[in-house]
Protein backbone atom coordinates (compact mmCIF):
# COMPACT_ATOMS: atom_id res chain seq x y z
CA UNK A 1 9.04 45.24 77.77
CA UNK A 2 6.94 47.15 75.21
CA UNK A 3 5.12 50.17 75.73
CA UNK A 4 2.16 48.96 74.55
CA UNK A 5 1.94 46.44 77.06
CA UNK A 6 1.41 48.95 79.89
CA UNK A 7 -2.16 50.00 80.93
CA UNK A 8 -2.05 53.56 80.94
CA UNK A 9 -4.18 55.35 82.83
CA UNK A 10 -6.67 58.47 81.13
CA UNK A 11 -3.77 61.07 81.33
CA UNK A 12 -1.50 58.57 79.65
CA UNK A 13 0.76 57.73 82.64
CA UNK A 14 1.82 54.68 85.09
CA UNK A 15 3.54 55.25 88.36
CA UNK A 16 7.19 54.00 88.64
CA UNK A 17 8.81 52.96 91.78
CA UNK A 18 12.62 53.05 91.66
CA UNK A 19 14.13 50.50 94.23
CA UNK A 20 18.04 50.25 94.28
CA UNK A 21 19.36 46.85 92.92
CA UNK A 22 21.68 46.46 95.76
CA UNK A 23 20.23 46.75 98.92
CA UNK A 24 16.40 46.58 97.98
CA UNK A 25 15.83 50.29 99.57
CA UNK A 26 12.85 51.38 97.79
CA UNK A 27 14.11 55.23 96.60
CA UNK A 28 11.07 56.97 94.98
CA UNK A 29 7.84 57.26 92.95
CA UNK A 30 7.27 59.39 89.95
CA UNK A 31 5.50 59.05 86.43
CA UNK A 32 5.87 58.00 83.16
CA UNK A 33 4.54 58.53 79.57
CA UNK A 34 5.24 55.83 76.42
CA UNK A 35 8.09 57.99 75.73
CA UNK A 36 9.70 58.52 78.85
CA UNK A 37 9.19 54.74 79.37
CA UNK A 38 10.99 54.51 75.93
CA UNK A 39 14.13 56.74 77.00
CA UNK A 40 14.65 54.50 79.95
CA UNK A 41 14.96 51.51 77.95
CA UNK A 42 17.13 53.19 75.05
CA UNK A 43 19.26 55.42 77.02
CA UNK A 44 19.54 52.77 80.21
CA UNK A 45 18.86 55.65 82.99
CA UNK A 46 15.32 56.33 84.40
CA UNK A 47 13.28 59.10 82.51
CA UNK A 48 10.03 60.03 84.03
CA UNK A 49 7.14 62.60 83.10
CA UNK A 50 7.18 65.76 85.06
CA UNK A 51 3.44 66.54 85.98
CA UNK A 52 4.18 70.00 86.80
CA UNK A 53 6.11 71.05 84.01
CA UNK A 54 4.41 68.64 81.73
CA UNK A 55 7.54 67.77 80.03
CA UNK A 56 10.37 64.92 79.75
CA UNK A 57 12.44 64.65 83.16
CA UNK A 58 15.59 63.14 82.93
CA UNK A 59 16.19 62.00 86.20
CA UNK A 60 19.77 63.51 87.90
CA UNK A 61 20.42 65.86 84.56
CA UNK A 62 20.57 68.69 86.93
CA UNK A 63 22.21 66.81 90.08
CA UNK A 64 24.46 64.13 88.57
CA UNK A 65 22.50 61.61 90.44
CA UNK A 66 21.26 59.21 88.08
CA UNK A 67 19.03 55.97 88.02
CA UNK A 68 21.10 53.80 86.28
CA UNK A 69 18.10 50.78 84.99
CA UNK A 70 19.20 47.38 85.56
CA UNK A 71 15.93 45.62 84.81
CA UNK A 72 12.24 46.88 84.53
CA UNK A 73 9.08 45.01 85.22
CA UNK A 74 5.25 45.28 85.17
CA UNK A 75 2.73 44.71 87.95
CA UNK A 76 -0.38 41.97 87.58
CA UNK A 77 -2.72 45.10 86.42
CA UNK A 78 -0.21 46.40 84.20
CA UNK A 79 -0.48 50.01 85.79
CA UNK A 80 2.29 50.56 87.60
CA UNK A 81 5.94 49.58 86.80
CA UNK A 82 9.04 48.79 89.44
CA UNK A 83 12.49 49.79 88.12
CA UNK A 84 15.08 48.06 89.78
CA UNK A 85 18.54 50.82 89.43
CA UNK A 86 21.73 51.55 90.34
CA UNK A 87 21.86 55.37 91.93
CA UNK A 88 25.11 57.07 91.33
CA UNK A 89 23.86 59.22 94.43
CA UNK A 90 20.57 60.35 96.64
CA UNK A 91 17.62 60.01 94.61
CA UNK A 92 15.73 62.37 97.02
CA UNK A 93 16.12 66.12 96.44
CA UNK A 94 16.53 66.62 100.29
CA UNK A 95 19.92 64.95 99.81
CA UNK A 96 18.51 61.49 101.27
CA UNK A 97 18.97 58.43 99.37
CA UNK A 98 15.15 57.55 99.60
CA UNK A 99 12.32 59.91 99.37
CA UNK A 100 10.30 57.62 101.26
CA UNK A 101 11.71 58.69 105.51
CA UNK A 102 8.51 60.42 106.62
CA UNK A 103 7.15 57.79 109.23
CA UNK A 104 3.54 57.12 109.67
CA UNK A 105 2.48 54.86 112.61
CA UNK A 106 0.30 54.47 115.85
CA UNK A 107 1.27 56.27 118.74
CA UNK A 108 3.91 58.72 119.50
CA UNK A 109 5.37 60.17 116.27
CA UNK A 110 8.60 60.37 115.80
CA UNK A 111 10.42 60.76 112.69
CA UNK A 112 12.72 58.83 110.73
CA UNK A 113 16.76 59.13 111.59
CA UNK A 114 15.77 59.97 115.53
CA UNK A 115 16.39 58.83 118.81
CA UNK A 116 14.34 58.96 121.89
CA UNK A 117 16.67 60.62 124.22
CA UNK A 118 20.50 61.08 122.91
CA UNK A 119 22.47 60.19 120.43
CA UNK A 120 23.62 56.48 120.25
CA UNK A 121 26.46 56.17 122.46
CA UNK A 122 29.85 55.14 120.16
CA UNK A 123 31.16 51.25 121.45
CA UNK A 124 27.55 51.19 124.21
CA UNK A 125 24.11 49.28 124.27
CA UNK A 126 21.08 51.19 123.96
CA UNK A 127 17.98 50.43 126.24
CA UNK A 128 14.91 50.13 125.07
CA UNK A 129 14.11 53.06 126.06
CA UNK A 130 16.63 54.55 123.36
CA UNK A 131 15.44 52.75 120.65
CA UNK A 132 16.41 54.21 117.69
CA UNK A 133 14.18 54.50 114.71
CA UNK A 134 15.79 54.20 111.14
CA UNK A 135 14.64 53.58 107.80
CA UNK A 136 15.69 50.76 105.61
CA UNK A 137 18.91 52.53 105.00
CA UNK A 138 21.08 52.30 108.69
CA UNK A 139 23.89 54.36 107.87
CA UNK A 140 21.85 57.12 106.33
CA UNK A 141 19.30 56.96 109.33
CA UNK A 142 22.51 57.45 111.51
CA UNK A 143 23.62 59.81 109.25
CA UNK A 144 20.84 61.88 109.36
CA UNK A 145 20.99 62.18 112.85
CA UNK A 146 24.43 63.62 113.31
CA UNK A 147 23.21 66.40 111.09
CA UNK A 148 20.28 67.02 113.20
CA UNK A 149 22.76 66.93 116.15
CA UNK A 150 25.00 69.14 114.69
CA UNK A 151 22.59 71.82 113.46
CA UNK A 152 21.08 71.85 116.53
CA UNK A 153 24.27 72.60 118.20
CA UNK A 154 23.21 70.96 121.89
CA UNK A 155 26.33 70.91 123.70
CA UNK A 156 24.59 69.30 126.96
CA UNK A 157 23.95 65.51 126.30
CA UNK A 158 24.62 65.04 122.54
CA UNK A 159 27.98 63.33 122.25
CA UNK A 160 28.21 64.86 118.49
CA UNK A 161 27.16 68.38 119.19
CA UNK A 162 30.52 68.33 121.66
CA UNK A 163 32.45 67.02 118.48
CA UNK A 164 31.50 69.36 115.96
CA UNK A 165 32.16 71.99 118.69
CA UNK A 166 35.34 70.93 118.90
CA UNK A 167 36.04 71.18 115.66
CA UNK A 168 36.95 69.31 112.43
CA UNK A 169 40.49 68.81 113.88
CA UNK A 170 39.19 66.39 116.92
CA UNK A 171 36.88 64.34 114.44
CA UNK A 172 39.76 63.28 112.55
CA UNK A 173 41.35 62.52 115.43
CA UNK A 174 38.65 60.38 116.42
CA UNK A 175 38.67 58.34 112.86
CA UNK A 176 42.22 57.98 113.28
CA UNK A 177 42.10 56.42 116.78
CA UNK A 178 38.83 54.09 116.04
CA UNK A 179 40.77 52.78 112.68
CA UNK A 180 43.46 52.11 115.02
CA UNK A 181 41.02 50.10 117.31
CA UNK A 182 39.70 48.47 114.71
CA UNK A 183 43.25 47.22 113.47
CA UNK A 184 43.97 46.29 117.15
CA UNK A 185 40.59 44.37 117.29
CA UNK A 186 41.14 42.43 114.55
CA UNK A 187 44.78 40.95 115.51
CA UNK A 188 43.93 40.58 119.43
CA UNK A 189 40.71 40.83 120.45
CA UNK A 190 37.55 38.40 119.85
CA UNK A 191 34.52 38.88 117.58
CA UNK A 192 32.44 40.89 120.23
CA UNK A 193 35.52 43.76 120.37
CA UNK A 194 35.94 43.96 116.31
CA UNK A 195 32.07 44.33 115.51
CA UNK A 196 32.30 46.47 118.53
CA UNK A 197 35.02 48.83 117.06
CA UNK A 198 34.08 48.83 114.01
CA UNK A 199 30.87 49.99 114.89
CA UNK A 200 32.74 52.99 116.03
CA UNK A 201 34.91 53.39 113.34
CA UNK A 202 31.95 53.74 111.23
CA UNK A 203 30.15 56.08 113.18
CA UNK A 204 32.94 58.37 113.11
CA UNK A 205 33.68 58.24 109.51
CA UNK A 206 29.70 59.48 109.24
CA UNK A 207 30.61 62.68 111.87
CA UNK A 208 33.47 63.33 109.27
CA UNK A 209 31.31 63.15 105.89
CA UNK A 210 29.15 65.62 108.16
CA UNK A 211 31.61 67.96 108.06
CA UNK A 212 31.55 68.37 104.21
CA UNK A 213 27.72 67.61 104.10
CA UNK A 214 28.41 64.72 101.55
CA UNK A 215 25.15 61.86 102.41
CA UNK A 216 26.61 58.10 102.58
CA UNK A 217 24.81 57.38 99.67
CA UNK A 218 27.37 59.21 97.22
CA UNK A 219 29.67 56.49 98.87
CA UNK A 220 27.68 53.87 97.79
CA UNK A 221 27.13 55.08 94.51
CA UNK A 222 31.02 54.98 94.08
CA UNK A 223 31.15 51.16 95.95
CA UNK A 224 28.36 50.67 92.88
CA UNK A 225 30.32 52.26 90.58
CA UNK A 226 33.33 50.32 91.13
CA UNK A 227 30.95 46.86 91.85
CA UNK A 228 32.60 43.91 89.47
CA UNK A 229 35.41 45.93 87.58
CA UNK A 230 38.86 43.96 89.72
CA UNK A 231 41.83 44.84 89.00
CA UNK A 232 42.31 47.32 91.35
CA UNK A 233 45.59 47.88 92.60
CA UNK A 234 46.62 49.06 96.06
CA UNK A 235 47.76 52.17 96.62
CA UNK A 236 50.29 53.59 99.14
């Protein structure tokens, strides 16, 4: 793409959406300029235009977290441009991997990453009446809502706030035993009872990044990171 093929607007700018290459999460909005759109293409990580500071921002320079590009494109009125990327963590400053989680919708609010009544119950079936609301990110909508259940420290119905109480010993515990369930599962049990446990095994894993406040997404990053190399051997 060339610069001059963008219609920029009287300031000189275009809005660029980031969306992540691998699961289509759309991860945030921000500006450009000719030359930020130029540093993106040379250097192969998003650069935007910083409207407050009115300089060059080099997206993640400061947190690590960079937009890798893997292709760029232009929309039918050439104003605004979608970079598809590869984050190598959250793109959101909160620590999220989208900056996009505030939900607006008809009736009763209710934020992004919450349930309706209690937490959702490891290896059980939620009514509809505990629907739970997540982005298009699962594990970092589940994610977000053990923190929420942890800093809110309710040790009456919320099945995590009696974990972290417990301590950081007893959620180990509990990823041991599930990855023990899940190894079970898979050499005895049917479909139903591995999905089942692994469900678990996953939840619990997010309780345990909790403990160290470190977001799913810098997970995936790393899956991204190591996405197509092979050759990896297994170690004991």
């Amino acid at each position: 793409m060339n610069p001059v093929e963008v219609n920029w607007n009287e300031s000189g700018l275009a809005a660029a959406v980031c969306q992540d290459a691998g699961t289509g999460q759309v991860l945030m909005l921000a500006w450009v300029n000719e030359e930020a759109l130029r540093l993106t293409f040379e250097k192969k990580t998003v650069h935007f235009w910083s409207r407050s500071r009115r300089e060059i921002w080099h997206k993640g320079e400061t947190s690590g977290n960079f937009l890798r590009l893997v292709s760029a494109s232009l929309d039918c009125d050439g104003d605004a441009l979608l970079f598809s990327v590869r984050p190598d963590g959250p793109a959101c400053h909160t620590g999220r991997m989208s900056c996009f989680f505030n939900v607006l919708e008809a009736g009763e609010p209710e934020a992004a990453g919450s349930a309706s009544s209690r937490d959702i119950p490891p290896g059980g079936e939620s009514s509809p009446a505990e629907e739970f609301t997540f982005d298009h990110n699962l594990l970092e909508s589940v994610y977000q809502l053990i923190l929420s259940r942890r800093d809110a420290g309710e040790t009456g119905g919320s099945y995590v706030a009696r974990l972290f109480e417990r301590g950081e010993g007893r959620i180990l515990e509990k990823v041991e035993e599930e990855a023990g369930e899940v190894t079970r599962a898979i050499r005895e049990e049917t479909r139903k009872e591995i999905v089942a446990e692994t469900a678990d095994l996953w939840f619990h894993s997010l309780v345990a990044l909790a403990t160290k406040d470190i977001p799913p997404g810098e997970v995936f990053a790393e899956l991204a990171r190591r996405f197509g190399r092979g050759g990896r051997s297994e170690s004991r």
